[in-house]
C-alpha atoms as a PDB file:
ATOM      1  CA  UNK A   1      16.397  -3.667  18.392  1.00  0.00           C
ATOM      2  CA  UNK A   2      14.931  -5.490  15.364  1.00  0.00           C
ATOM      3  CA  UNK A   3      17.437  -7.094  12.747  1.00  0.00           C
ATOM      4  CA  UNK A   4      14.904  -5.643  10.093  1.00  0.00           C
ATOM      5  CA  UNK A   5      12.096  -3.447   9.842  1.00  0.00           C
ATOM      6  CA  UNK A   6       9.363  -3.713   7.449  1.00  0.00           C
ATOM      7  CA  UNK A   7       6.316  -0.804   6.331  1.00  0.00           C
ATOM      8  CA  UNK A   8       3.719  -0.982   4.685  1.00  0.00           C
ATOM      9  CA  UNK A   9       3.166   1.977   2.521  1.00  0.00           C
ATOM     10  CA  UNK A  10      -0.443   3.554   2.515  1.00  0.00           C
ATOM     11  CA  UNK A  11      -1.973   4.478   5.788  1.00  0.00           C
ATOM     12  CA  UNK A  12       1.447   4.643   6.967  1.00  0.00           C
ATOM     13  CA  UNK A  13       4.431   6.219   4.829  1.00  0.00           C
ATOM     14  CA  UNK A  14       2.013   6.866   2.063  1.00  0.00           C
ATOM     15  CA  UNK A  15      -0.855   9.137   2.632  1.00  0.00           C
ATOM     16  CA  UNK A  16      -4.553   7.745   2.107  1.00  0.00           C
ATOM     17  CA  UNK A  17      -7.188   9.407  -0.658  1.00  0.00           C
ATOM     18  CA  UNK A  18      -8.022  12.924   0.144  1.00  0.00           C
ATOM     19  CA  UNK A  19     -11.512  14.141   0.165  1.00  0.00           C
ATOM     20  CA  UNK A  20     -10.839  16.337  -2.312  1.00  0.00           C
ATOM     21  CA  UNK A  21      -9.280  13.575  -4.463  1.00  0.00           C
ATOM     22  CA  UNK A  22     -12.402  11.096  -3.692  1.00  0.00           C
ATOM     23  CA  UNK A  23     -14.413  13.757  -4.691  1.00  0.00           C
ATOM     24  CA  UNK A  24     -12.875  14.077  -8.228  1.00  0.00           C
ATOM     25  CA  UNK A  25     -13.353  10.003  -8.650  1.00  0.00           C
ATOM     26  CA  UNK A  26     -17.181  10.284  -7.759  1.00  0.00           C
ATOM     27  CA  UNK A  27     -17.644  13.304 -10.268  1.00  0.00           C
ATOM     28  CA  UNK A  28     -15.840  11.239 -12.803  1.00  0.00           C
ATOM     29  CA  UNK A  29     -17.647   7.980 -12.007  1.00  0.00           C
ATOM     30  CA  UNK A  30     -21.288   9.843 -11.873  1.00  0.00           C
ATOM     31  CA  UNK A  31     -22.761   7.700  -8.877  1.00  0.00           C
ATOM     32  CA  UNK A  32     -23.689   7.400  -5.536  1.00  0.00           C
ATOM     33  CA  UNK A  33     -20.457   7.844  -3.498  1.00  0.00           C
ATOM     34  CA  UNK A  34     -21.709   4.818  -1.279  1.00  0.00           C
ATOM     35  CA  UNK A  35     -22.281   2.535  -3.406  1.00  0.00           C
ATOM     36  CA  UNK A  36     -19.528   3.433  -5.469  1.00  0.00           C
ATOM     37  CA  UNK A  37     -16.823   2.899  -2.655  1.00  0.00           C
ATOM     38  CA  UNK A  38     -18.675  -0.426  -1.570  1.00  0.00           C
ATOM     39  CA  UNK A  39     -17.851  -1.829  -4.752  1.00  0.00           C
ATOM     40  CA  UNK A  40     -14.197  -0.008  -5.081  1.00  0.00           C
ATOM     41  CA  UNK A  41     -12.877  -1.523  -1.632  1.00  0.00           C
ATOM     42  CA  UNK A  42     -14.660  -4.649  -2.407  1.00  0.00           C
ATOM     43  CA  UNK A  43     -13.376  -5.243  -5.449  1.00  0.00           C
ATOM     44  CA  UNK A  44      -9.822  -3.891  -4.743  1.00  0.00           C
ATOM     45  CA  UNK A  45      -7.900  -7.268  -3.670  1.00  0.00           C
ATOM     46  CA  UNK A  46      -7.284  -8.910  -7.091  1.00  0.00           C
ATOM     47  CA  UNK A  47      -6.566  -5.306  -8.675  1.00  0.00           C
ATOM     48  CA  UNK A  48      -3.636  -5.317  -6.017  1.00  0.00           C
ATOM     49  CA  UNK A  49      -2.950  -8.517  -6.881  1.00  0.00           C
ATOM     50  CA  UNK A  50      -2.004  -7.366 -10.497  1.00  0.00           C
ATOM     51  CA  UNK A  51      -5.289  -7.150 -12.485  1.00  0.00           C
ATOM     52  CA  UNK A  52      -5.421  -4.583 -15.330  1.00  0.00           C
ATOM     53  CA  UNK A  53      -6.970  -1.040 -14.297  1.00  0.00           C
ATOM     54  CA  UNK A  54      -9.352  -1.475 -16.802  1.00  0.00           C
ATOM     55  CA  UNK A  55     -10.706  -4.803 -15.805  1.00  0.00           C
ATOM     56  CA  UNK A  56     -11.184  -3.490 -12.212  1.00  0.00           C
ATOM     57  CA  UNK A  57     -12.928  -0.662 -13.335  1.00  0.00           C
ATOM     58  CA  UNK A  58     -15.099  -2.617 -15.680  1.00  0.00           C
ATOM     59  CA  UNK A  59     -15.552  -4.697 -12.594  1.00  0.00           C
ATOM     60  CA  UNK A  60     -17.027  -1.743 -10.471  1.00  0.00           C
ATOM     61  CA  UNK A  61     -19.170  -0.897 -13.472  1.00  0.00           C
ATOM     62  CA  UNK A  62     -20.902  -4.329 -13.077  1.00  0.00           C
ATOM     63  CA  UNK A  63     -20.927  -4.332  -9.587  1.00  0.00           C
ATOM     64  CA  UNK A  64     -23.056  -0.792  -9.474  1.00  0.00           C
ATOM     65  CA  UNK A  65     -25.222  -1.684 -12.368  1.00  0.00           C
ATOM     66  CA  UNK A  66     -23.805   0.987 -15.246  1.00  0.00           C
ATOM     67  CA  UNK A  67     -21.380   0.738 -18.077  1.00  0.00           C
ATOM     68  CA  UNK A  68     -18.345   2.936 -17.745  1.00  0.00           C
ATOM     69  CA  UNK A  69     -16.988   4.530 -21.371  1.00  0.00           C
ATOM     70  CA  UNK A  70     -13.604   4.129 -22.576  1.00  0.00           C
ATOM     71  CA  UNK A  71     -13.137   7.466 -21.722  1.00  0.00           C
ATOM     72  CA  UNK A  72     -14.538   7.567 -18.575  1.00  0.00           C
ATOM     73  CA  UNK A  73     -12.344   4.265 -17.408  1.00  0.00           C
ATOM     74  CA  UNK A  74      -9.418   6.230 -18.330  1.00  0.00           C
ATOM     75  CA  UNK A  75     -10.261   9.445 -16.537  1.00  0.00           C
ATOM     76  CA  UNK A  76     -10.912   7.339 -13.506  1.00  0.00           C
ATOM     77  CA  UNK A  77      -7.953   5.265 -13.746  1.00  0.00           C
ATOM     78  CA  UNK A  78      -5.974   8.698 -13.806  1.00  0.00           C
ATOM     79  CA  UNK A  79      -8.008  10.280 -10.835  1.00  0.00           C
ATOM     80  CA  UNK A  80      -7.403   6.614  -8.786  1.00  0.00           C
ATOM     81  CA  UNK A  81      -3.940   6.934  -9.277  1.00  0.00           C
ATOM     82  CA  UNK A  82      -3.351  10.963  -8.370  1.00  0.00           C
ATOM     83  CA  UNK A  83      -5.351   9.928  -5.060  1.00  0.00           C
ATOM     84  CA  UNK A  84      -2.420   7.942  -4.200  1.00  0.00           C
ATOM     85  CA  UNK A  85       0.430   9.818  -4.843  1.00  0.00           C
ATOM     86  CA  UNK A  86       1.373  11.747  -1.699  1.00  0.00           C
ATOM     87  CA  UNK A  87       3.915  10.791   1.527  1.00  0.00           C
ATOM     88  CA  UNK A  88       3.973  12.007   5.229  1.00  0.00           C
ATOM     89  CA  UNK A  89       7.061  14.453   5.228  1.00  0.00           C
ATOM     90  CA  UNK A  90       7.453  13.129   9.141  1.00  0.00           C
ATOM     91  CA  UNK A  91       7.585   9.289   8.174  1.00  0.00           C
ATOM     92  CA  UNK A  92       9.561  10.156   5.081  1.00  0.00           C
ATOM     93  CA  UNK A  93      12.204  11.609   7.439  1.00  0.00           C
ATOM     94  CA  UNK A  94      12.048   8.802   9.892  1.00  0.00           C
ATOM     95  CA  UNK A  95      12.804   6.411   7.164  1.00  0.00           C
ATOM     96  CA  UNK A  96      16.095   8.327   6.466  1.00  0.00           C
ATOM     97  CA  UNK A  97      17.097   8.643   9.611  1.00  0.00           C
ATOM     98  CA  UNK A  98      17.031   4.794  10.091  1.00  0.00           C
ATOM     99  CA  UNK A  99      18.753   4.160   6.581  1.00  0.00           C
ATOM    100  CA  UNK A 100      21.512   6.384   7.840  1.00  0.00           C
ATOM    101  CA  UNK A 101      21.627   4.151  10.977  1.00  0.00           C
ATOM    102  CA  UNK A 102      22.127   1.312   8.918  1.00  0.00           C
ATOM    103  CA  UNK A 103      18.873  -0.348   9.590  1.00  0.00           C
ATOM    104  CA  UNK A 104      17.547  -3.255   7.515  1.00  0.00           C
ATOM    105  CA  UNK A 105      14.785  -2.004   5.881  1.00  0.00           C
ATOM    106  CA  UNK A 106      11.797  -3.421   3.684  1.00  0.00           C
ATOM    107  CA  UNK A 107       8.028  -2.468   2.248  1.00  0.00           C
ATOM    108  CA  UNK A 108       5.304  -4.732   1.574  1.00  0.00           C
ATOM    109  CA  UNK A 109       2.858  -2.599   0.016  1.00  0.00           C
ATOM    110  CA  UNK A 110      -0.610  -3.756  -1.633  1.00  0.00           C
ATOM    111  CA  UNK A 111      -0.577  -1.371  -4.776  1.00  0.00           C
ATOM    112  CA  UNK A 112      -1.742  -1.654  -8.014  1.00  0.00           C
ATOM    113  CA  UNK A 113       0.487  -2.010 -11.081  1.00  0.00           C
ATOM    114  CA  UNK A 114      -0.268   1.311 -12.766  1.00  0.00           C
ATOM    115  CA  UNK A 115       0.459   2.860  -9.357  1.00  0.00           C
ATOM    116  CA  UNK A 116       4.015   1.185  -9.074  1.00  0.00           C
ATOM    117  CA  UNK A 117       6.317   3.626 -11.545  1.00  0.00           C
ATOM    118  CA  UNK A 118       4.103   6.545 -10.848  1.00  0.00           C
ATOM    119  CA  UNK A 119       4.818   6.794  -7.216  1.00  0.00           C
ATOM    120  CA  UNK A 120       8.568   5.395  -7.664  1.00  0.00           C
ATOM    121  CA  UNK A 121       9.255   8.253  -9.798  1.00  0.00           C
ATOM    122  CA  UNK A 122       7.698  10.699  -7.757  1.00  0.00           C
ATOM    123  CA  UNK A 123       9.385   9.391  -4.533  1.00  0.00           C
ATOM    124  CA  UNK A 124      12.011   7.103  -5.526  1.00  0.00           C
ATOM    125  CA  UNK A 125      14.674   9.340  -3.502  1.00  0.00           C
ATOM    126  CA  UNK A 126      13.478   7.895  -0.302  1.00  0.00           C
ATOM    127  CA  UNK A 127      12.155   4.545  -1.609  1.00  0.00           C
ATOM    128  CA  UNK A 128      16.065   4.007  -2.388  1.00  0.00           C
ATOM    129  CA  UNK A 129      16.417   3.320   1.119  1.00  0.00           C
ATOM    130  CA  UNK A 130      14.572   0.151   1.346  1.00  0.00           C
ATOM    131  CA  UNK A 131      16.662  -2.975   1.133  1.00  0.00           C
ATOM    132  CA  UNK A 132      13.697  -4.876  -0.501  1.00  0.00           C
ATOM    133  CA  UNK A 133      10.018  -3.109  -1.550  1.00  0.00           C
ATOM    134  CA  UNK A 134       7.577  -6.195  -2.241  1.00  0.00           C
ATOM    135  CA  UNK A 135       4.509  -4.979  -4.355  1.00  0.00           C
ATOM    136  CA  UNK A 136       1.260  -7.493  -4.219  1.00  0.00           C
ATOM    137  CA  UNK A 137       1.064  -6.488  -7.762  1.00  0.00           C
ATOM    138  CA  UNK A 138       4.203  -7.926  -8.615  1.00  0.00           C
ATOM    139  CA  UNK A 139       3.991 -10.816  -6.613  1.00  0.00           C
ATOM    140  CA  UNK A 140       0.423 -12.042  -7.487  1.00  0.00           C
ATOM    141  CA  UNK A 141      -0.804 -11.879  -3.692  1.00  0.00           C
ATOM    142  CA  UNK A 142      -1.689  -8.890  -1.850  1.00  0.00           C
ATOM    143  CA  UNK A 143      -1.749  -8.759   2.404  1.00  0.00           C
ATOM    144  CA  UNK A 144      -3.068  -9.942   4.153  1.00  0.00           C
ATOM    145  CA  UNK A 145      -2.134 -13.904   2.431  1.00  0.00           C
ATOM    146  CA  UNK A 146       0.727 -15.207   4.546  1.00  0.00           C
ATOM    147  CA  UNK A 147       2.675 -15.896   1.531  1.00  0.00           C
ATOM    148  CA  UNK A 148       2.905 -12.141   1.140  1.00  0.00           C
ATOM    149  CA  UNK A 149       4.583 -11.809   3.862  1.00  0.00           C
ATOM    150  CA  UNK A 150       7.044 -14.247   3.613  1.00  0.00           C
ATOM    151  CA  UNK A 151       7.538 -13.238  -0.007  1.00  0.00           C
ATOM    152  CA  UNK A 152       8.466 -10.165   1.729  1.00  0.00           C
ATOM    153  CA  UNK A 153      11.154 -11.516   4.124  1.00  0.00           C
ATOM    154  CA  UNK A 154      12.925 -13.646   1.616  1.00  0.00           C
ATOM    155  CA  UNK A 155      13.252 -10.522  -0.414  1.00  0.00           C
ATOM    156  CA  UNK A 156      14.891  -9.088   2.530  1.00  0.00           C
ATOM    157  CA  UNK A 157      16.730 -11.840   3.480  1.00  0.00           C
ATOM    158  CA  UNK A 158      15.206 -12.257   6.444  1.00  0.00           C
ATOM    159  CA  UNK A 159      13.493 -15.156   8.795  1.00  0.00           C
ATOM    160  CA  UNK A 160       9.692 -13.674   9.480  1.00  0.00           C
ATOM    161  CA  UNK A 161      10.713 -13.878  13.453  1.00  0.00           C
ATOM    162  CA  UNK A 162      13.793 -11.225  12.616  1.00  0.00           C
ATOM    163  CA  UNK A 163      11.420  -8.842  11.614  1.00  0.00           C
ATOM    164  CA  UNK A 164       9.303  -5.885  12.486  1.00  0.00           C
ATOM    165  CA  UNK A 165       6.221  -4.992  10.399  1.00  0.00           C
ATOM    166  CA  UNK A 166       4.113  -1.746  11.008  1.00  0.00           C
ATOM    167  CA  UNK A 167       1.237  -1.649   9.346  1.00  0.00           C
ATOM    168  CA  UNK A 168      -2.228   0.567   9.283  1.00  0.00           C
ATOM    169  CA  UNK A 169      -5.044  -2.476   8.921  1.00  0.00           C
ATOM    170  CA  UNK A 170      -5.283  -4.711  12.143  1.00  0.00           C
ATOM    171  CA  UNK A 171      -6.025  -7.621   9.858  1.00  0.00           C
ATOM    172  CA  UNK A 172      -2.660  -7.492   8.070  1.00  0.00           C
ATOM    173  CA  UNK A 173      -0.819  -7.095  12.057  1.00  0.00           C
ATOM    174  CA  UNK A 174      -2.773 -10.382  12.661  1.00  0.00           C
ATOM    175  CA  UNK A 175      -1.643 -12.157   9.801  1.00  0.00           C
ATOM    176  CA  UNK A 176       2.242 -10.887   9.898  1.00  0.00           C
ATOM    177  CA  UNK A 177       2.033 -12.179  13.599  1.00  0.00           C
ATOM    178  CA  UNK A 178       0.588 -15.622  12.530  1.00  0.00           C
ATOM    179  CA  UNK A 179       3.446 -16.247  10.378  1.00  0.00           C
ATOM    180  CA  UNK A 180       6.199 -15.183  12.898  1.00  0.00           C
ATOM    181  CA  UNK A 181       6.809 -11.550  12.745  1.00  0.00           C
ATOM    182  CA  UNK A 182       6.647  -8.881  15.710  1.00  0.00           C
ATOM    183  CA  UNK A 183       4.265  -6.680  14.247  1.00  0.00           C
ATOM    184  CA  UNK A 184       2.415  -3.562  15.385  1.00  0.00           C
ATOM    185  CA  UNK A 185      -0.785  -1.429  13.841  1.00  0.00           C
ATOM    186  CA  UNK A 186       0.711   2.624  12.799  1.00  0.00           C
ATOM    187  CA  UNK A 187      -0.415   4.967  15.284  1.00  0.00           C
ATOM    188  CA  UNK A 188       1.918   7.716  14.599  1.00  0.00           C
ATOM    189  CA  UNK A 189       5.839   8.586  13.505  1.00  0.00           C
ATOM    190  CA  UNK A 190       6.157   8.535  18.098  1.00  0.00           C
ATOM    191  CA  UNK A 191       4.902   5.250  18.079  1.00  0.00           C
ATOM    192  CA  UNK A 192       7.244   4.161  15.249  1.00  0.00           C
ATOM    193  CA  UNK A 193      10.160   5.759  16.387  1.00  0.00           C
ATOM    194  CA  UNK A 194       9.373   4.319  20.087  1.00  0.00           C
ATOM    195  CA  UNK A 195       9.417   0.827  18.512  1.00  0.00           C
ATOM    196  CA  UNK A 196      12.117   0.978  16.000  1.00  0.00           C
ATOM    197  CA  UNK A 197      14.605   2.260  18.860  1.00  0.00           C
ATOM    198  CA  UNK A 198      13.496  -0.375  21.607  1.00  0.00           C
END
């Protein structure tokens, strides 16, 4: 049984952009939906890193070749962060359940600032049970940095080897693992539940 347990948030607690909410950021944004995600994934790192929303999105702008209004930076700023907003009921269980085991638990989420007291207030009930939630934005370095991660387990208090981290991107498992940590890629609530009882 691991001392601690650490999650990432979307892809695994958190759920990922609908269509239906990626569809609402296109209309808004008035481009090609290809090129349009190119540039929002590969601009995304420093915005998790703490960057303003409205730098990012002036960022995109440039990167597709068009010049966003005031108002439209806004509207997709408010779109961007509805798209992140929802939680797997199943995971959201299993994280009580281990709370009310007594389990050590943490979150090292890459998520932008605007995004931060949005989704607290809209699931800070069950966020209460982490022992320690480490947001990129807050600590100017998103995942998968190795400092991140041992950001994270001094906030938890710790030693990267005492800990379990369960994420959704191989790339972040890889880096977790090169600075000590068990770590595993999410599958499902099974395959968390499997590992968090072993």
């Amino acid at each position: 049984m691991p001392p601690a347990i650490m999650f990432d948030l979307f892809g695994v607690i958190a759920l990922r952009q609908t269509p239906e909410a990626k569809r609402r950021i296109e209309e808004i944004a008035g481009v090609a939906s290809d090129a349009l995600w190119d540039a929002y994934w590969a601009l995304r790192k420093p915005y998790d890193a703490g960057q303003p929303s409205a730098e990012y999105w002036t960022a995109v702008a440039d990167r597709l070749g068009v010049r966003f209004a005031p108002a439209t930076i806004d509207a997709l700023i408010g779109a961007d962060l509805a798209s992140w907003t929802n939680a797997d009921p199943a995971m959201v269980s299993l994280i009580g359940e281990l709370a009310g085991e007594g389990r050590r638990l943490g979150l090292l989420s890459n998520i932008i600032a605007d995004l931060v007291p949005v989704f607290e207030e809209r699931h800070g009930e069950w966020l209460a049970h982490f022992d320690a939630r480490t947001y990129s934005c807050a600590i100017g370095v998103a995942k998968p940095d190795h400092r991140a991660f041992e950001i994270a387990a001094e906030r938890l208090g710790v030693a990267p080897a005492d800990c379990l981290f369960i994420d959704d991107a191989e790339v972040n498992v890889v880096a977790a693992r090169e600075v000590g940590m068990r770590a595993e890629v999410f599958r499902s609530v099974e395959q968390v539940r499997a590992l968090t009882a072993a």
